[in-house]
PDB file of N, CA and C in Angstrom:
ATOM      1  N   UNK A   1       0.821  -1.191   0.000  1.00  0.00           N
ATOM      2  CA  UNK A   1       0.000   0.000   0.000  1.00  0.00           C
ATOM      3  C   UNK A   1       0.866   1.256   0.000  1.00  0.00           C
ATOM      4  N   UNK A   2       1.703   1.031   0.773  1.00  0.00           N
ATOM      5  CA  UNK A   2       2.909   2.446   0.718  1.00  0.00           C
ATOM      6  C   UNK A   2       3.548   2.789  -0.386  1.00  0.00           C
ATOM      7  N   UNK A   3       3.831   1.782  -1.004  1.00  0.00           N
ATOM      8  CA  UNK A   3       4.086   1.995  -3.005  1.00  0.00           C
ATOM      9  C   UNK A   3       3.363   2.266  -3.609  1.00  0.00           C
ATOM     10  N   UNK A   4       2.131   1.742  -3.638  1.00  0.00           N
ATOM     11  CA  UNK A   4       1.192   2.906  -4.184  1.00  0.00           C
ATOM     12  C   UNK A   4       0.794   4.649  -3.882  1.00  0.00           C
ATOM     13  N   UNK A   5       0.755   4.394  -2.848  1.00  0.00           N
ATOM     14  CA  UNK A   5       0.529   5.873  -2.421  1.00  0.00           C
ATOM     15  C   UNK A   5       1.970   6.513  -2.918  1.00  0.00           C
ATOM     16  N   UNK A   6       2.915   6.293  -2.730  1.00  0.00           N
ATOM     17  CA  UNK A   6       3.701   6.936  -2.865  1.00  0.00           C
ATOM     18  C   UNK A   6       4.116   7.080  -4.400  1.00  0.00           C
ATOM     19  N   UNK A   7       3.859   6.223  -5.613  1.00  0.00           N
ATOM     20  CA  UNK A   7       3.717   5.898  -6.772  1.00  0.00           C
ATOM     21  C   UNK A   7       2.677   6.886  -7.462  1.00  0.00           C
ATOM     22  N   UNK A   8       1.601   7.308  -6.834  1.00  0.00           N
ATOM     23  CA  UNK A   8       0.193   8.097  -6.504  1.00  0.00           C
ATOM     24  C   UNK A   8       0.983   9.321  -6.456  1.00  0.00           C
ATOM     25  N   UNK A   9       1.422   9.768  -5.581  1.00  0.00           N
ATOM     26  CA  UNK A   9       1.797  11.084  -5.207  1.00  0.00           C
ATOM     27  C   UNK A   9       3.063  11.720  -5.959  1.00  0.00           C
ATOM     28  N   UNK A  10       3.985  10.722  -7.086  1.00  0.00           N
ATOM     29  CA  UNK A  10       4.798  11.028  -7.224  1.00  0.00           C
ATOM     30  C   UNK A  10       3.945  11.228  -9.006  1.00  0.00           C
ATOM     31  N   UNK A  11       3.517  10.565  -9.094  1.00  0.00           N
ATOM     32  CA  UNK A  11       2.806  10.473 -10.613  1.00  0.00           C
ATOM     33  C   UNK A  11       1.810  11.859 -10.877  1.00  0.00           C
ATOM     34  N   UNK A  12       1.250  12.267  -9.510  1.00  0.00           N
ATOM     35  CA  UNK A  12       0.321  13.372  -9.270  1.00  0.00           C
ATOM     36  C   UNK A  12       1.441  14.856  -9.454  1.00  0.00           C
ATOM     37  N   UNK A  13       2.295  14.469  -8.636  1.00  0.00           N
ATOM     38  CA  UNK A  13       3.455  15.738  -8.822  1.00  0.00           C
ATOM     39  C   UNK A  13       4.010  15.978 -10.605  1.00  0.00           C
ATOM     40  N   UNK A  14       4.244  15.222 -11.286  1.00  0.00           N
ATOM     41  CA  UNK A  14       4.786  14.661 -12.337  1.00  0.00           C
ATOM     42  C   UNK A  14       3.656  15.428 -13.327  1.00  0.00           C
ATOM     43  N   UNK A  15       2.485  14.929 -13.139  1.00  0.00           N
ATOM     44  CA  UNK A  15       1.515  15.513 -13.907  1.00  0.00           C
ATOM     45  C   UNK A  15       0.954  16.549 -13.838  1.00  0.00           C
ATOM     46  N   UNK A  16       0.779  17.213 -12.714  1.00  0.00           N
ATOM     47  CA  UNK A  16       0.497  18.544 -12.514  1.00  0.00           C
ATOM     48  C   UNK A  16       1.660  19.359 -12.740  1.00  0.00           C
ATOM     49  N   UNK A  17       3.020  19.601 -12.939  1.00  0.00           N
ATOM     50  CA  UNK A  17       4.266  19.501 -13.397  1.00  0.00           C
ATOM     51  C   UNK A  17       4.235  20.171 -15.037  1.00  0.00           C
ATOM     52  N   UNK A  18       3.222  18.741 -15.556  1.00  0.00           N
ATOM     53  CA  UNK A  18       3.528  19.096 -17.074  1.00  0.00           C
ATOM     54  C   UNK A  18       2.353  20.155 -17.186  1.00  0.00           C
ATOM     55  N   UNK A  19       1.599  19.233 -16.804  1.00  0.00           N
ATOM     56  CA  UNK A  19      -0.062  20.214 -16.837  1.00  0.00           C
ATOM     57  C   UNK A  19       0.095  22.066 -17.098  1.00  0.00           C
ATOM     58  N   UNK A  20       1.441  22.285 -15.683  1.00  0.00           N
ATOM     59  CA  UNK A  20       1.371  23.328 -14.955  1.00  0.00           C
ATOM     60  C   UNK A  20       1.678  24.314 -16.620  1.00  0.00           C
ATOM     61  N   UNK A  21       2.511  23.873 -17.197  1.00  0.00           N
ATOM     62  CA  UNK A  21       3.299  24.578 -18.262  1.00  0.00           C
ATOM     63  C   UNK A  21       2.042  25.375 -19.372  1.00  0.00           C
ATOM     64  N   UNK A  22       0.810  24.801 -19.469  1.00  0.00           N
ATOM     65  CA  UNK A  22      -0.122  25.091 -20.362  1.00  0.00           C
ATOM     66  C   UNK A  22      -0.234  24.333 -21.959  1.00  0.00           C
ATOM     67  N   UNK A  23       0.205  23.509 -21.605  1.00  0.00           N
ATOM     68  CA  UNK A  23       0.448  22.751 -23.440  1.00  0.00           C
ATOM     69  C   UNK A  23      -0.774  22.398 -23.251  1.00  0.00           C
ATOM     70  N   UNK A  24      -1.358  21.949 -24.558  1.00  0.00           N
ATOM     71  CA  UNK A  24      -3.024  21.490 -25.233  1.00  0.00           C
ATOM     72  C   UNK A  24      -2.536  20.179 -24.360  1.00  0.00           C
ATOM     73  N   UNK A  25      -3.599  19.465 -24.157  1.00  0.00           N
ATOM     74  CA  UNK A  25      -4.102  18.330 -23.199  1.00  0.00           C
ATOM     75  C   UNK A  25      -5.129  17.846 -23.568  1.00  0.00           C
ATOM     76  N   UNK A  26      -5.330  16.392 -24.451  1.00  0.00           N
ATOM     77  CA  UNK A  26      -6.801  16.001 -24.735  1.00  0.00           C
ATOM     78  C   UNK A  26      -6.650  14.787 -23.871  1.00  0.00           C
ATOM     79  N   UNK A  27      -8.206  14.821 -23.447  1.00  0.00           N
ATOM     80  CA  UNK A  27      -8.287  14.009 -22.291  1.00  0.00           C
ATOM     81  C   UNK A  27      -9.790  13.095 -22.993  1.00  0.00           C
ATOM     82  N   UNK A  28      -9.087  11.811 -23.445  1.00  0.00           N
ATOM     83  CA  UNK A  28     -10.355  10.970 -24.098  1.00  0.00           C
ATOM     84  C   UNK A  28     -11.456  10.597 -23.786  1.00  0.00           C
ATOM     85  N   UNK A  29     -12.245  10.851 -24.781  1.00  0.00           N
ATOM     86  CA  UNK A  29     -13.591  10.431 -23.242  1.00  0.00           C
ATOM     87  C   UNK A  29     -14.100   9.094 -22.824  1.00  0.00           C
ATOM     88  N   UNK A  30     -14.634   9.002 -22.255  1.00  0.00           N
ATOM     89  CA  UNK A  30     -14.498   7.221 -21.717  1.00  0.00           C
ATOM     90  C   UNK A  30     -15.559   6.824 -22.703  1.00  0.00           C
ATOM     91  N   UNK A  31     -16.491   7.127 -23.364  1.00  0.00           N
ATOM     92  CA  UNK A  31     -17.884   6.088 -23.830  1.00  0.00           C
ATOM     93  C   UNK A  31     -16.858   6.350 -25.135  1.00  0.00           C
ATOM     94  N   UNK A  32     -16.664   7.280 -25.588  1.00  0.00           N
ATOM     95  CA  UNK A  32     -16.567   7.432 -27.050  1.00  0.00           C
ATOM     96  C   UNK A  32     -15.143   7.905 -27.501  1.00  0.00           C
ATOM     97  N   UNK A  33     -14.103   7.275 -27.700  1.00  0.00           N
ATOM     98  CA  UNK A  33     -12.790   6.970 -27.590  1.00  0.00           C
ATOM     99  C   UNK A  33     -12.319   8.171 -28.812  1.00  0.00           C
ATOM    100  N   UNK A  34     -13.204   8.580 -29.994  1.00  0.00           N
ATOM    101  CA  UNK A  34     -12.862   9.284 -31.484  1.00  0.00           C
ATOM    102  C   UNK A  34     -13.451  10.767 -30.728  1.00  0.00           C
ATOM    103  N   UNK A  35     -13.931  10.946 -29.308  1.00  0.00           N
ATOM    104  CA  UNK A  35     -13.770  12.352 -29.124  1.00  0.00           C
ATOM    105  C   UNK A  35     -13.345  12.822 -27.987  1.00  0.00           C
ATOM    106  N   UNK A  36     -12.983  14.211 -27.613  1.00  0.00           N
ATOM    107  CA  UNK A  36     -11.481  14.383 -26.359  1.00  0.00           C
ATOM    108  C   UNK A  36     -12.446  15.538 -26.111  1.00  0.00           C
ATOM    109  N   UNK A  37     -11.429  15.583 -24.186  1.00  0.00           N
ATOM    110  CA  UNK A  37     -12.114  17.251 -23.801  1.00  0.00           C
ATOM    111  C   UNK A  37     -10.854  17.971 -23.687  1.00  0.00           C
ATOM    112  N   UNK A  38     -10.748  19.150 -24.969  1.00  0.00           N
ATOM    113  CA  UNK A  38      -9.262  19.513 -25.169  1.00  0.00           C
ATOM    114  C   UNK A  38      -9.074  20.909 -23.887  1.00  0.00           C
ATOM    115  N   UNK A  39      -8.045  20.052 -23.308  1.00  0.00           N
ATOM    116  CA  UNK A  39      -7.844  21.572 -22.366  1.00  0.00           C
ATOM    117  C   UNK A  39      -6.328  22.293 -23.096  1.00  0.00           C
ATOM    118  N   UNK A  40      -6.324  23.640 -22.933  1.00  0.00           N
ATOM    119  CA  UNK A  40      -5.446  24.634 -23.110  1.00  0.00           C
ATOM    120  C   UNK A  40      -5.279  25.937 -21.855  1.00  0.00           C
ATOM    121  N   UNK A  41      -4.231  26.131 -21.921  1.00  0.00           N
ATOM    122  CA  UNK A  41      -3.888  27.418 -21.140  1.00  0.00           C
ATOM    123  C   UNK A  41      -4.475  27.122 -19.930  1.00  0.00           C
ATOM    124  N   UNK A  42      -4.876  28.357 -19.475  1.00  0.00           N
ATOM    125  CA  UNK A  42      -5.615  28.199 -18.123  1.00  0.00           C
ATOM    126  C   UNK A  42      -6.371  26.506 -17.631  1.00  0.00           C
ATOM    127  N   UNK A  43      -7.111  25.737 -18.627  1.00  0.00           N
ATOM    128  CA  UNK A  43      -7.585  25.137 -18.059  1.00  0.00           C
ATOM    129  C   UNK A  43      -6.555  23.899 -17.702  1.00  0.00           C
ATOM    130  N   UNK A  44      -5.438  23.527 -18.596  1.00  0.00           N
ATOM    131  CA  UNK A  44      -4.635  22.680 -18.316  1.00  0.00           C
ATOM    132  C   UNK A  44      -3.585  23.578 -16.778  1.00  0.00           C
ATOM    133  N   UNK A  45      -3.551  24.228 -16.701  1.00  0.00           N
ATOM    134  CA  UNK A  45      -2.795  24.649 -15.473  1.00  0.00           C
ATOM    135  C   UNK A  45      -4.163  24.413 -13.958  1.00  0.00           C
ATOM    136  N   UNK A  46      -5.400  24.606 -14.424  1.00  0.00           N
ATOM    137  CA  UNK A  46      -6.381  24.362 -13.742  1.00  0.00           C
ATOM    138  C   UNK A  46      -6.311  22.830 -12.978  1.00  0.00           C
ATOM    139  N   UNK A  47      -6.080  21.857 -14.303  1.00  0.00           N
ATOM    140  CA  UNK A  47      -6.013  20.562 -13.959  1.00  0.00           C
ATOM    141  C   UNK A  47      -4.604  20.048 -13.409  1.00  0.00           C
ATOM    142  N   UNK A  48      -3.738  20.826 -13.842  1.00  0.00           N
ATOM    143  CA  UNK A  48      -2.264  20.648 -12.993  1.00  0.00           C
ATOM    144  C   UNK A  48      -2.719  21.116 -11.445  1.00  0.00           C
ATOM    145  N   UNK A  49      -3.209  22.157 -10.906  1.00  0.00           N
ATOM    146  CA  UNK A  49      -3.140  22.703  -9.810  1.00  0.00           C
ATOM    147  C   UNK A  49      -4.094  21.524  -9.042  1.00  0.00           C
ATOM    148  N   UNK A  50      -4.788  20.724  -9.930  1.00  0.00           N
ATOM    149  CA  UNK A  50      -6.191  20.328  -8.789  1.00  0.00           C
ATOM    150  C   UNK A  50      -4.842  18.670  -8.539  1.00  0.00           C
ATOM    151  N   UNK A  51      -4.224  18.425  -9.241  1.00  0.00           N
ATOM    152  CA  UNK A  51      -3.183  17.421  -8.987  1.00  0.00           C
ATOM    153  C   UNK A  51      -2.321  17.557  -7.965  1.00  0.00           C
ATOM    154  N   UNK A  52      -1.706  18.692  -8.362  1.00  0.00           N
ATOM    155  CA  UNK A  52      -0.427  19.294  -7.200  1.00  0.00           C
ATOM    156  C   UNK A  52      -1.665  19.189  -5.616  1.00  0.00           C
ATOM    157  N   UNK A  53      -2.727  19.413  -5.529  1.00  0.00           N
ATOM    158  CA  UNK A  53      -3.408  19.153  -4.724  1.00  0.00           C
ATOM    159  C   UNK A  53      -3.830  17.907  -3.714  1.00  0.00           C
ATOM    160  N   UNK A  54      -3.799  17.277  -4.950  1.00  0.00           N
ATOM    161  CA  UNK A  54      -4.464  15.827  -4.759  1.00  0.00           C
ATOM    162  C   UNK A  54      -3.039  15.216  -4.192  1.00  0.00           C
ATOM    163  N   UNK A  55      -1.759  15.459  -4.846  1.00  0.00           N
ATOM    164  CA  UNK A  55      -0.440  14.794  -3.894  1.00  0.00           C
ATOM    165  C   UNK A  55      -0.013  15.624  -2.841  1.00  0.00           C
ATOM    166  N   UNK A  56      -0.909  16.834  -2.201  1.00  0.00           N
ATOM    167  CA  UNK A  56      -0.635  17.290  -1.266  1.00  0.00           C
ATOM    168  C   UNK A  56      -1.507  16.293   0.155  1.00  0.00           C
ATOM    169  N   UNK A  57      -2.470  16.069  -0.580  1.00  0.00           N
ATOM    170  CA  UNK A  57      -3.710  15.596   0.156  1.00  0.00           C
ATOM    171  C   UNK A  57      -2.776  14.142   0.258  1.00  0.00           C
ATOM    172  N   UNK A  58      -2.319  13.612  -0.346  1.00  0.00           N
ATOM    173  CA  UNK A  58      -1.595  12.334   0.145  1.00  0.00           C
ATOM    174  C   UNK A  58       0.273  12.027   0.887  1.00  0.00           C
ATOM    175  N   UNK A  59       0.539  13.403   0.512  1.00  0.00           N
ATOM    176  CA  UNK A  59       1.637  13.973   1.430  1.00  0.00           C
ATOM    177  C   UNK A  59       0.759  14.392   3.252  1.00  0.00           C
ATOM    178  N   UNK A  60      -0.195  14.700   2.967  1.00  0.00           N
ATOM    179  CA  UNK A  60      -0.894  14.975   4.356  1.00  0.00           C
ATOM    180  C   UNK A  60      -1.048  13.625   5.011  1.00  0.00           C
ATOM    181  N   UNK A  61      -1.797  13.025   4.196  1.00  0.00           N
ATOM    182  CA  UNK A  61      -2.436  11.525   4.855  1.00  0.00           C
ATOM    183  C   UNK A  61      -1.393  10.664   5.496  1.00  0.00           C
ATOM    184  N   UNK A  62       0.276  10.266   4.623  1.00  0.00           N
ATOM    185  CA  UNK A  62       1.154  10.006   5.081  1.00  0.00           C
ATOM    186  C   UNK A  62       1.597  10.415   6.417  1.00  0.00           C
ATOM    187  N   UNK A  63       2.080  11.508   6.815  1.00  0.00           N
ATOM    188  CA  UNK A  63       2.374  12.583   7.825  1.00  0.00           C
ATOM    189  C   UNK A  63       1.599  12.439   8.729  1.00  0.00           C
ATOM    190  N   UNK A  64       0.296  12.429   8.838  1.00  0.00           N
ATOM    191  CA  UNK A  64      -0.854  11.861   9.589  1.00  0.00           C
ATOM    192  C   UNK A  64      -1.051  10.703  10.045  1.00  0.00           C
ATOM    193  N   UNK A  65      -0.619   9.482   9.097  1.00  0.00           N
ATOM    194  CA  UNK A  65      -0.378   8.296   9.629  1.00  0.00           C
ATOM    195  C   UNK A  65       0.833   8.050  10.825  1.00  0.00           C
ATOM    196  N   UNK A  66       2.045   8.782  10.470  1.00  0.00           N
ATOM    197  CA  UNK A  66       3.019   8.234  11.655  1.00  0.00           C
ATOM    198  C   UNK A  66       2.703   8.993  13.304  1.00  0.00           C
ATOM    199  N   UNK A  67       1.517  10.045  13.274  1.00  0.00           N
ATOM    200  CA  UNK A  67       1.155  10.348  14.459  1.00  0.00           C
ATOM    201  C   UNK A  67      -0.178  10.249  15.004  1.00  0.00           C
ATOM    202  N   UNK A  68      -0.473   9.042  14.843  1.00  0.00           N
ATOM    203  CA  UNK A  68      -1.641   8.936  15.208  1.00  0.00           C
ATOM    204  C   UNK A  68      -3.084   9.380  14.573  1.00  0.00           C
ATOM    205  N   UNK A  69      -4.154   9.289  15.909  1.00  0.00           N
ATOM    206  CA  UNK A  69      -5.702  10.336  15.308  1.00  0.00           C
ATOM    207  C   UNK A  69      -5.492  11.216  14.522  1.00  0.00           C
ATOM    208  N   UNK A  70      -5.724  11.892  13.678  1.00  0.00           N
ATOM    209  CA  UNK A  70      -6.122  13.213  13.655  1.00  0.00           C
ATOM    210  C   UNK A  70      -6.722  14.162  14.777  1.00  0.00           C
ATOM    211  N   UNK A  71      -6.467  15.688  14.828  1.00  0.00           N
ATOM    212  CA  UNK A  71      -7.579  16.418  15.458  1.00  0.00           C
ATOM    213  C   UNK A  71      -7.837  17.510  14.417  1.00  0.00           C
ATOM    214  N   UNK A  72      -9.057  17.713  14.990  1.00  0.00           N
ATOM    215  CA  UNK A  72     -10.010  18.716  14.055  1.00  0.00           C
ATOM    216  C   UNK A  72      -9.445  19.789  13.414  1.00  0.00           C
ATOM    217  N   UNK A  73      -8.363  20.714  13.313  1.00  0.00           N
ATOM    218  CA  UNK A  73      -8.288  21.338  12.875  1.00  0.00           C
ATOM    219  C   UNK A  73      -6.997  20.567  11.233  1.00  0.00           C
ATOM    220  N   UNK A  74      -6.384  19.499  11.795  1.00  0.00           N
ATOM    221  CA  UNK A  74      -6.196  18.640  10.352  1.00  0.00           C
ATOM    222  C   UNK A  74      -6.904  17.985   9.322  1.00  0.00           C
ATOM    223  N   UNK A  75      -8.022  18.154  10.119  1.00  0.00           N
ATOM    224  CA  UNK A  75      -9.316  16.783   8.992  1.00  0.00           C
ATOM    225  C   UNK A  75     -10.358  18.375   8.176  1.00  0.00           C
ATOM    226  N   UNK A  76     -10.190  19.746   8.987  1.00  0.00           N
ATOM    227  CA  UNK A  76     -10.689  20.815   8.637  1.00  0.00           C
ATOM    228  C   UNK A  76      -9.876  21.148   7.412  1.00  0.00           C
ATOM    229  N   UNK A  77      -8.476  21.553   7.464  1.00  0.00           N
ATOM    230  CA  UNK A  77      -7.465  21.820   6.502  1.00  0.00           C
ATOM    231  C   UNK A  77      -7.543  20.161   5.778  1.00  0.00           C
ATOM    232  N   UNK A  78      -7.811  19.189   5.648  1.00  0.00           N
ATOM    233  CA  UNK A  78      -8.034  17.981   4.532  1.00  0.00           C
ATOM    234  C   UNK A  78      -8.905  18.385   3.452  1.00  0.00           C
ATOM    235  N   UNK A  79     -10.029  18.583   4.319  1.00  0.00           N
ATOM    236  CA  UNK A  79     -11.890  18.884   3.882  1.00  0.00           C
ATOM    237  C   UNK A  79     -11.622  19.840   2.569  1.00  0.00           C
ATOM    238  N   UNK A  80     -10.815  20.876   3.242  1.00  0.00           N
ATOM    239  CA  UNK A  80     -10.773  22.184   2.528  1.00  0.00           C
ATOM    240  C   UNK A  80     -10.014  22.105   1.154  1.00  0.00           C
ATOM    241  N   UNK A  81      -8.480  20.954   1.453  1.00  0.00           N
ATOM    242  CA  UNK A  81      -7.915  21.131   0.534  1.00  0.00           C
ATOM    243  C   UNK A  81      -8.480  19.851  -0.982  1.00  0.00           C
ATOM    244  N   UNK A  82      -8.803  18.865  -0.260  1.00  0.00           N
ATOM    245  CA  UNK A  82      -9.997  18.116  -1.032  1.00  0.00           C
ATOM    246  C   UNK A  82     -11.189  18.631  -1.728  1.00  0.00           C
ATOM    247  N   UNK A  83     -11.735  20.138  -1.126  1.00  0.00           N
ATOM    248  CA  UNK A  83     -12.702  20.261  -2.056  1.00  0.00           C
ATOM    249  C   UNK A  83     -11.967  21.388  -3.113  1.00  0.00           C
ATOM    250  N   UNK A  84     -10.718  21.614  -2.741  1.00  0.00           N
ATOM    251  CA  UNK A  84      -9.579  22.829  -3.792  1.00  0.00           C
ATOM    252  C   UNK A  84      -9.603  22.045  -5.077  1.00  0.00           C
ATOM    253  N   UNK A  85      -9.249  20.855  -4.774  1.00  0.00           N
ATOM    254  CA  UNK A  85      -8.732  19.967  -5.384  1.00  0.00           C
ATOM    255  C   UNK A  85     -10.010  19.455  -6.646  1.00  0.00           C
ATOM    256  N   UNK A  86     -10.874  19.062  -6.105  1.00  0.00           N
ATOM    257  CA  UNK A  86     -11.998  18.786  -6.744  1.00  0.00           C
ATOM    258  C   UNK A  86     -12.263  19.939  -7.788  1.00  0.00           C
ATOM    259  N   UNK A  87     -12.406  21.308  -6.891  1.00  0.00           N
ATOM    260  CA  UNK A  87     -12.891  22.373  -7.771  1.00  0.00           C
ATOM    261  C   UNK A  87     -12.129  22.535  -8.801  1.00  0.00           C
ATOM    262  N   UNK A  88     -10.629  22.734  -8.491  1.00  0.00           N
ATOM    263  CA  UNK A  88      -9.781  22.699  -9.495  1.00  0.00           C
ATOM    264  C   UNK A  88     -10.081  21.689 -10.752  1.00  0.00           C
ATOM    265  N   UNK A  89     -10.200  20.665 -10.602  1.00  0.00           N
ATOM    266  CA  UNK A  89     -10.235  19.707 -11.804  1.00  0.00           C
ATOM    267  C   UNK A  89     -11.991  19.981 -12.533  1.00  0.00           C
ATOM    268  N   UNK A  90     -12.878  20.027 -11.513  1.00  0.00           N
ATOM    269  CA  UNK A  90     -13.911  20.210 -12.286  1.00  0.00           C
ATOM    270  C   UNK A  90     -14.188  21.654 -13.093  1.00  0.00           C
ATOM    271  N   UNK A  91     -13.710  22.444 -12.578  1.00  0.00           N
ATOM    272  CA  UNK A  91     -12.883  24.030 -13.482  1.00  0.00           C
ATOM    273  C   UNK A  91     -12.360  23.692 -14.439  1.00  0.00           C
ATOM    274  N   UNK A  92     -11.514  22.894 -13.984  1.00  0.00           N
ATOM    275  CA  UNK A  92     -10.630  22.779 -16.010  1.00  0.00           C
ATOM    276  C   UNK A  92     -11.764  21.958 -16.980  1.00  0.00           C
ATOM    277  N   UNK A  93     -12.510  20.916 -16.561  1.00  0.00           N
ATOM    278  CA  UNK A  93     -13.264  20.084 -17.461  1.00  0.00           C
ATOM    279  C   UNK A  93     -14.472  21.400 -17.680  1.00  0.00           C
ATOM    280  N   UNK A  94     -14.949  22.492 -16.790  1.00  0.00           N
ATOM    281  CA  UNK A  94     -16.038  23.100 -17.201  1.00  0.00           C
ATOM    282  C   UNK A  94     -15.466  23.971 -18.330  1.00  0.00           C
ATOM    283  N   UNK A  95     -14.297  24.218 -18.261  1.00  0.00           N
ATOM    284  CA  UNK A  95     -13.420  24.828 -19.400  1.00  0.00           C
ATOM    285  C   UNK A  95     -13.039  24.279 -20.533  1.00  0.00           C
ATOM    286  N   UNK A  96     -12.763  22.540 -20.480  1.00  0.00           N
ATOM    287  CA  UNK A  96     -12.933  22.483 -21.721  1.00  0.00           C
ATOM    288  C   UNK A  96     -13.783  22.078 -22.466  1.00  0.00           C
ATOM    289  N   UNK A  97     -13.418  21.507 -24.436  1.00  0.00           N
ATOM    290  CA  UNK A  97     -14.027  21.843 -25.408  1.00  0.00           C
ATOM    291  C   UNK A  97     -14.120  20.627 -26.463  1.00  0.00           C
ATOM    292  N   UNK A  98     -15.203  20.087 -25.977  1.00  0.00           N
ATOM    293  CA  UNK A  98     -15.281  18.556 -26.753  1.00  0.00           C
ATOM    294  C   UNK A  98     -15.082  18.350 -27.732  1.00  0.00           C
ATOM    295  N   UNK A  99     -13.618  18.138 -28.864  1.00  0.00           N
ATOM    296  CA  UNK A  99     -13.152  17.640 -29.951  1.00  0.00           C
ATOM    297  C   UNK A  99     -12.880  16.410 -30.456  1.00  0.00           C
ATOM    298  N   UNK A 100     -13.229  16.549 -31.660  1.00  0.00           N
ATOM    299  CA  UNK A 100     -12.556  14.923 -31.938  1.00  0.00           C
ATOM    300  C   UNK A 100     -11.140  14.709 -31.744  1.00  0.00           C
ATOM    301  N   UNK A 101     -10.851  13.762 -31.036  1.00  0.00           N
ATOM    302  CA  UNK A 101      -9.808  13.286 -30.459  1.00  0.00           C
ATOM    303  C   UNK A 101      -8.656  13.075 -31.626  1.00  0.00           C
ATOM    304  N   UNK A 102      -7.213  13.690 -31.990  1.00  0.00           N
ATOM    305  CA  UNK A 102      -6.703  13.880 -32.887  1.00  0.00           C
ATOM    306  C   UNK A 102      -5.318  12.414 -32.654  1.00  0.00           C
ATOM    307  N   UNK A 103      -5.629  12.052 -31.307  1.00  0.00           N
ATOM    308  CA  UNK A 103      -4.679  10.815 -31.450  1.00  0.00           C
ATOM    309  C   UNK A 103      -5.703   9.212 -31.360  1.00  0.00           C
ATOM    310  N   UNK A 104      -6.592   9.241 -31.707  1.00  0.00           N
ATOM    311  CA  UNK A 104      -7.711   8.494 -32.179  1.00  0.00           C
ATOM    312  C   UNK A 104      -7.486   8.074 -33.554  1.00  0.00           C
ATOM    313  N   UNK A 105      -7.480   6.360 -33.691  1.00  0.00           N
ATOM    314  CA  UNK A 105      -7.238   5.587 -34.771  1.00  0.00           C
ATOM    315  C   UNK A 105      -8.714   6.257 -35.804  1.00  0.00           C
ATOM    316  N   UNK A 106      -9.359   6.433 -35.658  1.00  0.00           N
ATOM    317  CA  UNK A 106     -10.575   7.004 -36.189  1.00  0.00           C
ATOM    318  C   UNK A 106     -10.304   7.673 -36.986  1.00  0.00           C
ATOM    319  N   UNK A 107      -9.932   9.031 -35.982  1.00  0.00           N
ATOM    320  CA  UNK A 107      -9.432  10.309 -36.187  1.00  0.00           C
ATOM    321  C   UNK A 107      -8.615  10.156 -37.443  1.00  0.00           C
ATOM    322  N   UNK A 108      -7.429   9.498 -37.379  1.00  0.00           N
ATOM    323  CA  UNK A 108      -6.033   9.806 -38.037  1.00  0.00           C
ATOM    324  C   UNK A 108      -6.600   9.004 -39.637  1.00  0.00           C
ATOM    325  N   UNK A 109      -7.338   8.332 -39.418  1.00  0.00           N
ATOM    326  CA  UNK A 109      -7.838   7.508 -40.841  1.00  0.00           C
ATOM    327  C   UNK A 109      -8.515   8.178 -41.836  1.00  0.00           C
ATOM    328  N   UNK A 110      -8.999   9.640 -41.132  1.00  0.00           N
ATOM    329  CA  UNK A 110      -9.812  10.446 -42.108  1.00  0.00           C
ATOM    330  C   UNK A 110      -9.336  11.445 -43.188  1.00  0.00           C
TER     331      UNK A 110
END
């Protein structure tokens, strides 16, 4: 379990990383593989930030594990940075712009 998480958090850093830079980002969609939700600029730094988040939130959980319970004002600062995190990513998807997916066998055949 500790390789994962830590595999998790290092892959989360990594990607919010590239994210952060603003390059186009198509993100395939799950039912229908020939169309993408293309993020750019702001929204790919959107989806980098809600990452850098999400391996903060598991840099926390770690840190938390070697001392025990939690108390309330750590599970308050979790809550908070979990729903950053969320907002962030659902910000970038409300931002982007449903294209046909340009690395799609579909796509490239036309």
């Amino acid at each position: 379990m500790r390789f994962f998480l830590a595999f998790a958090i290092i892959a989360c850093l990594a990607g919010g990383a590239w994210l952060w830079q603003g390059a186009d980002f198509y993100w395939p969609a799950r039912g229908d593989p020939t169309l993408a939700l293309h993020l750019s600029g702001n929204a790919a730094r959107l989806l980098g930030a809600g990452l850098f988040a999400t391996a903060a939130l598991g840099a926390m959980a770690v840190s938390q594990a070697r001392h025990g319970p939690p108390d309330r004002r750590w599970q308050y600062a979790y809550f908070v940075l979990a729903m950053l995190a969320v907002g962030c990513i659902a910000g970038a998807m409300w931002q982007g712009e449903v294209v046909p997916n340009p690395e799609s066998s579909a796509a490239r055949s036309r």
